[in-house]
N, C-alpha and C. Protein backbone atom coordinates (compact mmCIF):
# COMPACT_ATOMS: atom_id res chain seq x y z
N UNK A 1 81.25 87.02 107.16
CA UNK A 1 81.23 86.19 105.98
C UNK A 1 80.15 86.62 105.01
N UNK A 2 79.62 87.30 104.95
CA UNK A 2 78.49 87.84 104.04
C UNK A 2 77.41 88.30 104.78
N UNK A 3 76.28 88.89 104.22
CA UNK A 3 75.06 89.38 104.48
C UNK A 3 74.16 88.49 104.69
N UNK A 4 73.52 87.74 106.11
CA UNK A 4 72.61 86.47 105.82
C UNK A 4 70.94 86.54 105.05
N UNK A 5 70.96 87.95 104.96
CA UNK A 5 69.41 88.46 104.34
C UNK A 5 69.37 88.54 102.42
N UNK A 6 70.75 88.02 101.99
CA UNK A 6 70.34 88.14 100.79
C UNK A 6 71.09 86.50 100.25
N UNK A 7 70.91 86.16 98.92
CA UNK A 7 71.26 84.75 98.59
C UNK A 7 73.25 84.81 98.12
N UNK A 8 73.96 84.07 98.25
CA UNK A 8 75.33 83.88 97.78
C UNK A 8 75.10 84.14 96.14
N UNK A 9 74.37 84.44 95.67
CA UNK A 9 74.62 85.01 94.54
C UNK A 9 74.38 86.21 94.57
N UNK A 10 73.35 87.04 95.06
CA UNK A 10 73.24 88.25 95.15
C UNK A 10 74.23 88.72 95.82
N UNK A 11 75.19 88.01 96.67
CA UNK A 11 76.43 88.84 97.28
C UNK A 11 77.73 88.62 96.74
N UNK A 12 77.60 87.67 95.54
CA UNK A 12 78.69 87.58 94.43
C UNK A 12 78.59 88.82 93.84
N UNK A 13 77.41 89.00 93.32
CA UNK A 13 77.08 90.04 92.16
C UNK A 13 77.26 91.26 93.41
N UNK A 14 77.01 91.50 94.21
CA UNK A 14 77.12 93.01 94.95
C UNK A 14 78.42 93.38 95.25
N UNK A 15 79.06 92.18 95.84
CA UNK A 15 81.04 92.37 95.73
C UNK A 15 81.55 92.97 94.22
N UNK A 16 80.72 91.67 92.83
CA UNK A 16 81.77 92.54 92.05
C UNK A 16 81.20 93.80 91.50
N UNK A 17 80.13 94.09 91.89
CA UNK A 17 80.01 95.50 91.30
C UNK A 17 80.36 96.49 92.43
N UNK A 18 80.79 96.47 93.20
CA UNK A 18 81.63 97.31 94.07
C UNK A 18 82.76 96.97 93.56
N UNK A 19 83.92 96.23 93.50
CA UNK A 19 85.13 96.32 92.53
C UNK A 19 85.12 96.64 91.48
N UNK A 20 83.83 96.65 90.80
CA UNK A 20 83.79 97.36 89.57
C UNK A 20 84.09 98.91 89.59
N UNK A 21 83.08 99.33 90.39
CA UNK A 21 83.11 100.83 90.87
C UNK A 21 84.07 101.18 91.49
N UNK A 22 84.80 100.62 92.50
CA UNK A 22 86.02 101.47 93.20
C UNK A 22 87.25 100.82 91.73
N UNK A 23 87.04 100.29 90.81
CA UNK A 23 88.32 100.58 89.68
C UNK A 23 87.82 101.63 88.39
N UNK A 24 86.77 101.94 88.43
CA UNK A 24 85.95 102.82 87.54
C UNK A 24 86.47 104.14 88.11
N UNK A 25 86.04 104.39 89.48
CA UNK A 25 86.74 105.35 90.03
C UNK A 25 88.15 105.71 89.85
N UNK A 26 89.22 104.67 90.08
CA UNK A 26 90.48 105.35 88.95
C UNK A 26 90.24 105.52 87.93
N UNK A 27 89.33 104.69 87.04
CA UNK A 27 89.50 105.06 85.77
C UNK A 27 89.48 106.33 85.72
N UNK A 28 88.33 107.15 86.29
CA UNK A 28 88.06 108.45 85.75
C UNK A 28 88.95 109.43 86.73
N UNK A 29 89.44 109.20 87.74
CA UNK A 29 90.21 110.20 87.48
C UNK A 29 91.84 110.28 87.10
N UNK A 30 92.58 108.98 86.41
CA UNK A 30 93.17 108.66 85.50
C UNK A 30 92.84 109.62 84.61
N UNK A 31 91.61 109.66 83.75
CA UNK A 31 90.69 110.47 82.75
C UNK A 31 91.18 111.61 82.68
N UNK A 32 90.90 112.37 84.18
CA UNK A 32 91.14 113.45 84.60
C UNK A 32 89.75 114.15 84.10
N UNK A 33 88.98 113.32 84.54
CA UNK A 33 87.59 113.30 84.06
C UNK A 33 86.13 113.63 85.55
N UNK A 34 86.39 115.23 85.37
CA UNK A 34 85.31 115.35 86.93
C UNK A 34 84.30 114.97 86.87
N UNK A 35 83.13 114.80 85.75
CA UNK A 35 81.78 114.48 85.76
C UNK A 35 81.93 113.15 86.13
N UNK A 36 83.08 112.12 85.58
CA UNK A 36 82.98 110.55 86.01
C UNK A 36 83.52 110.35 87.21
N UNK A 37 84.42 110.92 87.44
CA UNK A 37 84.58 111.11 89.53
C UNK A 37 83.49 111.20 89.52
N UNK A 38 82.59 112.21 89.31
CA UNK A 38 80.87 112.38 90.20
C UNK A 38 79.89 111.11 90.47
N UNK A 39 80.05 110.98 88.90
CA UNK A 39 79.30 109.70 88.72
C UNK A 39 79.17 108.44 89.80
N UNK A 40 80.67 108.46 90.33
CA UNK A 40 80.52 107.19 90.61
C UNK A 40 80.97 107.59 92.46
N UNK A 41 80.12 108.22 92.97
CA UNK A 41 79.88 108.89 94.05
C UNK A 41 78.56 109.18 94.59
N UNK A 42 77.75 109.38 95.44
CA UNK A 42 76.61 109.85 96.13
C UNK A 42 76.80 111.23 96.01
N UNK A 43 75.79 112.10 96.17
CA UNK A 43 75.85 113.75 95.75
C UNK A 43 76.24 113.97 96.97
N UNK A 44 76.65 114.55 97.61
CA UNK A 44 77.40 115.70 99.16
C UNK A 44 78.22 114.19 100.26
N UNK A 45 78.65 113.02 99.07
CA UNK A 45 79.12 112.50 100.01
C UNK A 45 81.07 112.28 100.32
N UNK A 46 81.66 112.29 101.36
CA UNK A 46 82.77 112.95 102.15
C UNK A 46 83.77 112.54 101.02
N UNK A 47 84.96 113.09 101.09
CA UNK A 47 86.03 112.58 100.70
C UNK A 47 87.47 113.38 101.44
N UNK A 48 88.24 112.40 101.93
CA UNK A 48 89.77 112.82 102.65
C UNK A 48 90.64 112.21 101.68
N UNK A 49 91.31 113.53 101.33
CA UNK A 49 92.64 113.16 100.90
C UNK A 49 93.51 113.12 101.98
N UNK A 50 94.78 113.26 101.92
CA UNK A 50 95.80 114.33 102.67
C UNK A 50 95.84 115.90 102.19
N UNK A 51 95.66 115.84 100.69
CA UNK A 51 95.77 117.57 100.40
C UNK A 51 94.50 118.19 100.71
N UNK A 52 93.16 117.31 100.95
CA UNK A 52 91.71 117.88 100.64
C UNK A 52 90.33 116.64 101.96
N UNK A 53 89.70 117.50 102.30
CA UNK A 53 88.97 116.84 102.78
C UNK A 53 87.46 117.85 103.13
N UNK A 54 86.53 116.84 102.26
CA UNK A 54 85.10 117.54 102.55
C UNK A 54 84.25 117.19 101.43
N UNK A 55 83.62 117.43 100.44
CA UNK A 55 82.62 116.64 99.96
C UNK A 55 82.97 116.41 98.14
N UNK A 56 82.85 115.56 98.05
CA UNK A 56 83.26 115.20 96.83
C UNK A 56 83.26 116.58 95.44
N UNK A 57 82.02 117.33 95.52
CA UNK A 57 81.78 118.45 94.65
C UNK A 57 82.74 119.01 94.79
N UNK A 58 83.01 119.61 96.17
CA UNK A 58 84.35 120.62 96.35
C UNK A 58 85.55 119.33 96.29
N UNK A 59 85.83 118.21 96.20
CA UNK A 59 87.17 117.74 95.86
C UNK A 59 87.09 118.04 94.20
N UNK A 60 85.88 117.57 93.53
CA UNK A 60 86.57 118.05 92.12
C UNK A 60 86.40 119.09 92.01
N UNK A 61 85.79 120.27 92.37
CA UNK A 61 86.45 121.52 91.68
C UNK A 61 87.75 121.39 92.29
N UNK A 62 88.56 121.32 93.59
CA UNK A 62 89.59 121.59 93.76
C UNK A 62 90.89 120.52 92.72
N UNK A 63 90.08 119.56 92.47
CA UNK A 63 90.98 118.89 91.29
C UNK A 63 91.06 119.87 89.64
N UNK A 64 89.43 120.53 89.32
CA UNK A 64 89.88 121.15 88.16
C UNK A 64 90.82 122.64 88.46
N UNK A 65 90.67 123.39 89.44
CA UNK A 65 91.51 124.56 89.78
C UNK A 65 92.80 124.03 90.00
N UNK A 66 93.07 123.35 90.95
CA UNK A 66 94.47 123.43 91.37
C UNK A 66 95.32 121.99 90.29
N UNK A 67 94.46 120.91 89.46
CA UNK A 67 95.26 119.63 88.77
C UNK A 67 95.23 119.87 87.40
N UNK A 68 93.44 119.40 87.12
CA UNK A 68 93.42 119.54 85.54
C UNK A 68 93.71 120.68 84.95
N UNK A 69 93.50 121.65 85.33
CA UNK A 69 93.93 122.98 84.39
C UNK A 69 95.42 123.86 84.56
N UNK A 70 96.18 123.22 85.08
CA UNK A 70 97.47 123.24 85.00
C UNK A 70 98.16 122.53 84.33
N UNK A 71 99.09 122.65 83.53
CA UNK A 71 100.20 121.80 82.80
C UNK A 71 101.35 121.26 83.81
N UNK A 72 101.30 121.48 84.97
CA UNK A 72 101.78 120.91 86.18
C UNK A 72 101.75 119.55 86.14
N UNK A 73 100.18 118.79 86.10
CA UNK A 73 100.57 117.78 86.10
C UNK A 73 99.51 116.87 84.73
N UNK A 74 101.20 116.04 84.71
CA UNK A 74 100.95 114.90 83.91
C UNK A 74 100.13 114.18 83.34
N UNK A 75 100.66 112.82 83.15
CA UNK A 75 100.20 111.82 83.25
C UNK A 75 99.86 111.08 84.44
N UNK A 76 98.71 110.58 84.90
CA UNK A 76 98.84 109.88 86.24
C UNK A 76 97.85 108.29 86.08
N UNK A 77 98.18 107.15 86.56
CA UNK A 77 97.51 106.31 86.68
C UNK A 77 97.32 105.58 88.00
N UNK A 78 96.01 105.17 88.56
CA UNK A 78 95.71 104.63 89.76
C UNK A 78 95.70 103.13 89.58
N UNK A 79 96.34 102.47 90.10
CA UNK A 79 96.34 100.77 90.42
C UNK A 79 96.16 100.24 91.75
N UNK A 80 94.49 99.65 91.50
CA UNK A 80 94.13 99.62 92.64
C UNK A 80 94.25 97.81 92.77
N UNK A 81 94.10 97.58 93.93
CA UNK A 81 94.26 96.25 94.30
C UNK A 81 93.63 95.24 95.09
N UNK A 82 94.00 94.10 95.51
CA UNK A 82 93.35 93.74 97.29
C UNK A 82 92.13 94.31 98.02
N UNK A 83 91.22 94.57 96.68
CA UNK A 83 89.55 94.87 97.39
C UNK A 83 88.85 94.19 98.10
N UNK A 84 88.77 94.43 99.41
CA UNK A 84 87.91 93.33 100.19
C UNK A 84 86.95 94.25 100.74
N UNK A 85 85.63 93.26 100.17
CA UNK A 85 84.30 94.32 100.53
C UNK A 85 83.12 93.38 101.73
N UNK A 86 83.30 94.19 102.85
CA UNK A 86 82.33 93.54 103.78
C UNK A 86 81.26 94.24 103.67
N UNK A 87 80.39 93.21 103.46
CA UNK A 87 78.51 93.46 102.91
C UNK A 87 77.96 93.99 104.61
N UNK A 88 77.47 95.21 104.73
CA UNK A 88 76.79 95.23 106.31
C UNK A 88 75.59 95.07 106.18
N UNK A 89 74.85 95.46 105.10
CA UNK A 89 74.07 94.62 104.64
C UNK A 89 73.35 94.74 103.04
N UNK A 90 72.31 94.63 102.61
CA UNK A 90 72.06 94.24 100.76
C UNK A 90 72.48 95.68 100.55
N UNK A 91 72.21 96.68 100.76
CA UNK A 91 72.75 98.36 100.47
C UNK A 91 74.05 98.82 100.95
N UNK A 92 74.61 98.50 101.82
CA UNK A 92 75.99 98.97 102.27
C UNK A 92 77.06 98.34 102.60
N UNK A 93 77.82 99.02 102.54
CA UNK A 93 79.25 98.14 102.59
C UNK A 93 80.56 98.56 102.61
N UNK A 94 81.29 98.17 103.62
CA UNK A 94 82.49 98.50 104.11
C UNK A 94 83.43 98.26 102.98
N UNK A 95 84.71 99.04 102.27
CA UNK A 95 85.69 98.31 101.35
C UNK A 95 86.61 98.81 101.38
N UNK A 96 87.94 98.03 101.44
CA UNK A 96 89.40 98.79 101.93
C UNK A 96 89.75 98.24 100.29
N UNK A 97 90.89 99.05 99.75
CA UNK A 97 91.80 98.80 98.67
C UNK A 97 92.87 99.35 98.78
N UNK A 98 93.88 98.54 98.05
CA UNK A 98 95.04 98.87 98.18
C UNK A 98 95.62 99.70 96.63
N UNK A 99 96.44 100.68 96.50
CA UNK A 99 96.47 101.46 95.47
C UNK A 99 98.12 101.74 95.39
N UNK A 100 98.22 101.79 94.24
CA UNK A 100 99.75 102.66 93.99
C UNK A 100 99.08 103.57 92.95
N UNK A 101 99.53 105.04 93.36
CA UNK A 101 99.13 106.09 92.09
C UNK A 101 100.60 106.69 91.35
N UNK A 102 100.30 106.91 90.32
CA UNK A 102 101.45 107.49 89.49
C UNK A 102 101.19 108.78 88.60
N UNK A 103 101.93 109.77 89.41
CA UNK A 103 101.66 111.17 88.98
C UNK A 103 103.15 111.53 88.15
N UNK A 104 103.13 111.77 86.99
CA UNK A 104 104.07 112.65 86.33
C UNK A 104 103.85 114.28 86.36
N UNK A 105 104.92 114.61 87.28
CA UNK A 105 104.86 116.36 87.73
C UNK A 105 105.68 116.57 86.50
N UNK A 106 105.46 118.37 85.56
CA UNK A 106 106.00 118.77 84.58
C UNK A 106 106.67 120.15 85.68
N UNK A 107 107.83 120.59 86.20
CA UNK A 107 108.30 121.14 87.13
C UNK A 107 109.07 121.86 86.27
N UNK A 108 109.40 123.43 86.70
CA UNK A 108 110.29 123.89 85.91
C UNK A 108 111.62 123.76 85.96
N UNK A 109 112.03 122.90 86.93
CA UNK A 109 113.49 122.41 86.17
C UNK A 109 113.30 120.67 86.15
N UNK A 110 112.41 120.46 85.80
CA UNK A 110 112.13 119.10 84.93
C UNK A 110 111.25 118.18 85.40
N UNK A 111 110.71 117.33 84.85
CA UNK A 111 109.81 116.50 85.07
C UNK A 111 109.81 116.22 86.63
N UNK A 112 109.05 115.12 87.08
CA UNK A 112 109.20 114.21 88.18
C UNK A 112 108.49 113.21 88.50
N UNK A 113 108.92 112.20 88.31
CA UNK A 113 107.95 110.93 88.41
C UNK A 113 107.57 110.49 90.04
N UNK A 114 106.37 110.86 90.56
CA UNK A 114 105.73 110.50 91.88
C UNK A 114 105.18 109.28 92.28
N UNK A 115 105.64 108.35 93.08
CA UNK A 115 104.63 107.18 93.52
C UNK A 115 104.40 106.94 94.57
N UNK A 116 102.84 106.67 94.60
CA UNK A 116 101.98 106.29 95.97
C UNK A 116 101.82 105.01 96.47
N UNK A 117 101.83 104.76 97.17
CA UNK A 117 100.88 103.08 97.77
C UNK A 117 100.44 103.94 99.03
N UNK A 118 99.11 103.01 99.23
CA UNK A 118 98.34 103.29 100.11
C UNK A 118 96.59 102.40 100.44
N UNK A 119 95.92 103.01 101.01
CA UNK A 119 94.65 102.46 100.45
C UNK A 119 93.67 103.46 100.42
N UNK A 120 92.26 102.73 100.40
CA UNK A 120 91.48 103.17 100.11
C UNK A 120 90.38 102.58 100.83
N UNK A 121 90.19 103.73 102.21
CA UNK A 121 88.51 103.00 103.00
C UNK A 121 87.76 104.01 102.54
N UNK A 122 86.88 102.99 101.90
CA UNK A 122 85.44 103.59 101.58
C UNK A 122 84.40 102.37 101.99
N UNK A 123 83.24 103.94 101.85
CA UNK A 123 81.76 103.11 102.38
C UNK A 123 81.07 102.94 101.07
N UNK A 124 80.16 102.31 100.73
CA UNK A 124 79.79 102.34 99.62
C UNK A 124 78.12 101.56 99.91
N UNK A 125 77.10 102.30 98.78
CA UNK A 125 75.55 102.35 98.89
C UNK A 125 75.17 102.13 98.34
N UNK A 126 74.04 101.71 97.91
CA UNK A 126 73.05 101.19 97.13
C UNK A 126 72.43 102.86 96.78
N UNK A 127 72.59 103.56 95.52
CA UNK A 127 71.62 105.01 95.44
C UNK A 127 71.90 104.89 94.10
N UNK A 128 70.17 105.13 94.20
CA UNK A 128 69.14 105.25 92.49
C UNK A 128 69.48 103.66 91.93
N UNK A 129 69.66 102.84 92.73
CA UNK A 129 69.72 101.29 92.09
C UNK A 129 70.99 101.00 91.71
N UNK A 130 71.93 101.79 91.68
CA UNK A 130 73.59 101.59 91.89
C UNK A 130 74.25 101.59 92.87
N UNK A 131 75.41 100.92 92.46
CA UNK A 131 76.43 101.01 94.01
C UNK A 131 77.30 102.36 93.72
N UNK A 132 77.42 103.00 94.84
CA UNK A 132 78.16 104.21 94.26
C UNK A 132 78.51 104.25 95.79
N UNK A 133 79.70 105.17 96.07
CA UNK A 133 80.38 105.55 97.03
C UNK A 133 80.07 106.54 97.77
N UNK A 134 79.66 106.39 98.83
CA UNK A 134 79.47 107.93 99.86
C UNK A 134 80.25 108.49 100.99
N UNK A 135 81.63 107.61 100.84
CA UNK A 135 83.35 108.26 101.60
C UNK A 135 83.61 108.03 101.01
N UNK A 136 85.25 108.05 101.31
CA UNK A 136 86.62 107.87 100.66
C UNK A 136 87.68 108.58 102.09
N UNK A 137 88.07 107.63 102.80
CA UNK A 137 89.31 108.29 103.45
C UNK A 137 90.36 107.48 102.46
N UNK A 138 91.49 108.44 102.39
CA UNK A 138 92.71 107.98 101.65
C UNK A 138 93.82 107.80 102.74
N UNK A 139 94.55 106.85 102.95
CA UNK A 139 96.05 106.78 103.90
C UNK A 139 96.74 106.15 102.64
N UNK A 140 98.09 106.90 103.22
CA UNK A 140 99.07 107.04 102.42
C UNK A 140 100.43 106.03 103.49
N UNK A 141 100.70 105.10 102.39
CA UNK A 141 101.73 104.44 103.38
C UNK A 141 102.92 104.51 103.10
N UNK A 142 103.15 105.26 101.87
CA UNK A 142 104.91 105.02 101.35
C UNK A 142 104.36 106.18 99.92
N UNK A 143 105.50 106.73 99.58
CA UNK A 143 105.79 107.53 98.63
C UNK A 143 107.20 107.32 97.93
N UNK A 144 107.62 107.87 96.67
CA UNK A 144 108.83 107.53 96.43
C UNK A 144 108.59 109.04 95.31
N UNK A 145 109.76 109.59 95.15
CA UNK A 145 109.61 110.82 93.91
C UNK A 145 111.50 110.62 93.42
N UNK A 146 111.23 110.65 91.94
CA UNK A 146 112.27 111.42 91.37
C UNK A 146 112.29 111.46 89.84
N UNK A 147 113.49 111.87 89.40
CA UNK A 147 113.43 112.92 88.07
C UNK A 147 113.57 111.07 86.84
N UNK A 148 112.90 111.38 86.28
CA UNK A 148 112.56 110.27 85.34
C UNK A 148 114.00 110.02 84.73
N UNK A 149 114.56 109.05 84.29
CA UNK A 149 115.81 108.66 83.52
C UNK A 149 115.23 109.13 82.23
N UNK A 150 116.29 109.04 81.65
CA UNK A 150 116.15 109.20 79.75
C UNK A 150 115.41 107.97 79.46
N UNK A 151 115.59 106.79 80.08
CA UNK A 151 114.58 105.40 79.22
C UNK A 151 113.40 106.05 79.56
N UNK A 152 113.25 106.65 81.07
CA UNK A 152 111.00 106.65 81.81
C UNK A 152 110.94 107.79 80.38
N UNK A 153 111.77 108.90 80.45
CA UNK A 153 111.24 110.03 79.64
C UNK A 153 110.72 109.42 78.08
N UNK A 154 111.84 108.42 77.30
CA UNK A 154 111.41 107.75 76.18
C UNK A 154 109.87 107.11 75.95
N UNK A 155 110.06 106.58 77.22
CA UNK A 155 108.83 105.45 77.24
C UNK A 155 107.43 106.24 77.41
N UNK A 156 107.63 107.33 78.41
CA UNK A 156 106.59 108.18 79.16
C UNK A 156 106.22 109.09 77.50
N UNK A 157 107.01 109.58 76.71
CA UNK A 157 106.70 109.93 75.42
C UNK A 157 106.22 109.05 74.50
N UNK A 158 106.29 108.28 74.68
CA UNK A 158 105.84 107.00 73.66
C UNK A 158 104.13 106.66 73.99
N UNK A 159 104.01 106.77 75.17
CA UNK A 159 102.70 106.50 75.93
C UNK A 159 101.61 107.11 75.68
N UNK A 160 102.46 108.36 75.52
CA UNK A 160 101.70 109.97 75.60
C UNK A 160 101.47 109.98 73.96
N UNK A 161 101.82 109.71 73.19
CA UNK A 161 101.18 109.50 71.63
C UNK A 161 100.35 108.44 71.26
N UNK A 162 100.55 107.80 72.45
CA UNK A 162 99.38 106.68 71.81
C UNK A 162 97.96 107.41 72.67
N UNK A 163 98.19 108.00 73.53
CA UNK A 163 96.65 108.51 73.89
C UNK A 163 96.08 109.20 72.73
């Protein structure tokens, strides 16, 4: 039920700035933005994908070599969910989330709209006076892929001009 060494307000405020940060974290790599992945991470701390696993530095370069600098892929957005953060104590803390990601693949015989659900266990720390993350295992519980209709393609163009 909480941390008994700090007050119910200090563990209001420490929950939501951990939901702050694990949705900041999609934000940026939504972004497709590696310095704000960094940001909101501990320096040499772990990260498991399914495609990647080992320390956050080497997950984003392997995001700018093999994602951002390809026209491969898309548009993508992370929707994260159902954050429940157990305080172990005023600096650390256990937090599972639940996520659907949405990757638009540009494939050479045509688009492909990808979706994830899954979650998200991470540990998360108190470093330099922020909460920032020092894992990330990712499980993947369901996937779905296929070729966008003429409405997703309309809409998915419509989207893409307002950025």
């Amino acid at each position: 039920m909480g941390v008994s060494a700090v007050s119910r307000l200090d563990e209001l405020e420490a929950r939501q700035r951990i939901v702050e940060l694990v949705t900041r974290r999609g934000r940026a790599a939504d972004a497709k933005d590696p310095d704000a992945i960094l940001a909101e991470h501990v320096p040499g701390s772990g990260d498991t994908h399914g495609i990647f696993d080992g320390t956050i530095e080497d997950f984003v370069e392997y995001l700018r070599l093999h994602h951002y600098a390809r026209g491969l892929y898309g548009l993508q957005r992370h929707t994260v969910s159902n954050v429940l953060v157990e305080l172990d104590s005023p600096t650390s803390a256990r937090v599972e989330s639940y996520h659907i990601a949405y990757h638009r693949l540009e494939l050479a015989d045509g688009p492909r709209d990808v979706l994830i659900g899954g979650r998200y266990l991470d540990r998360a720390t108190v470093h330099a006076g922020q909460w920032r993350l020092c894992s990330r295992s990712v499980v993947y519980d369901w996937s779905r892929s296929h070729a966008p209709t003429e409405q997703d393609r309309r809409s998915f163009n419509d989207r893409v001009k307002l950025l």
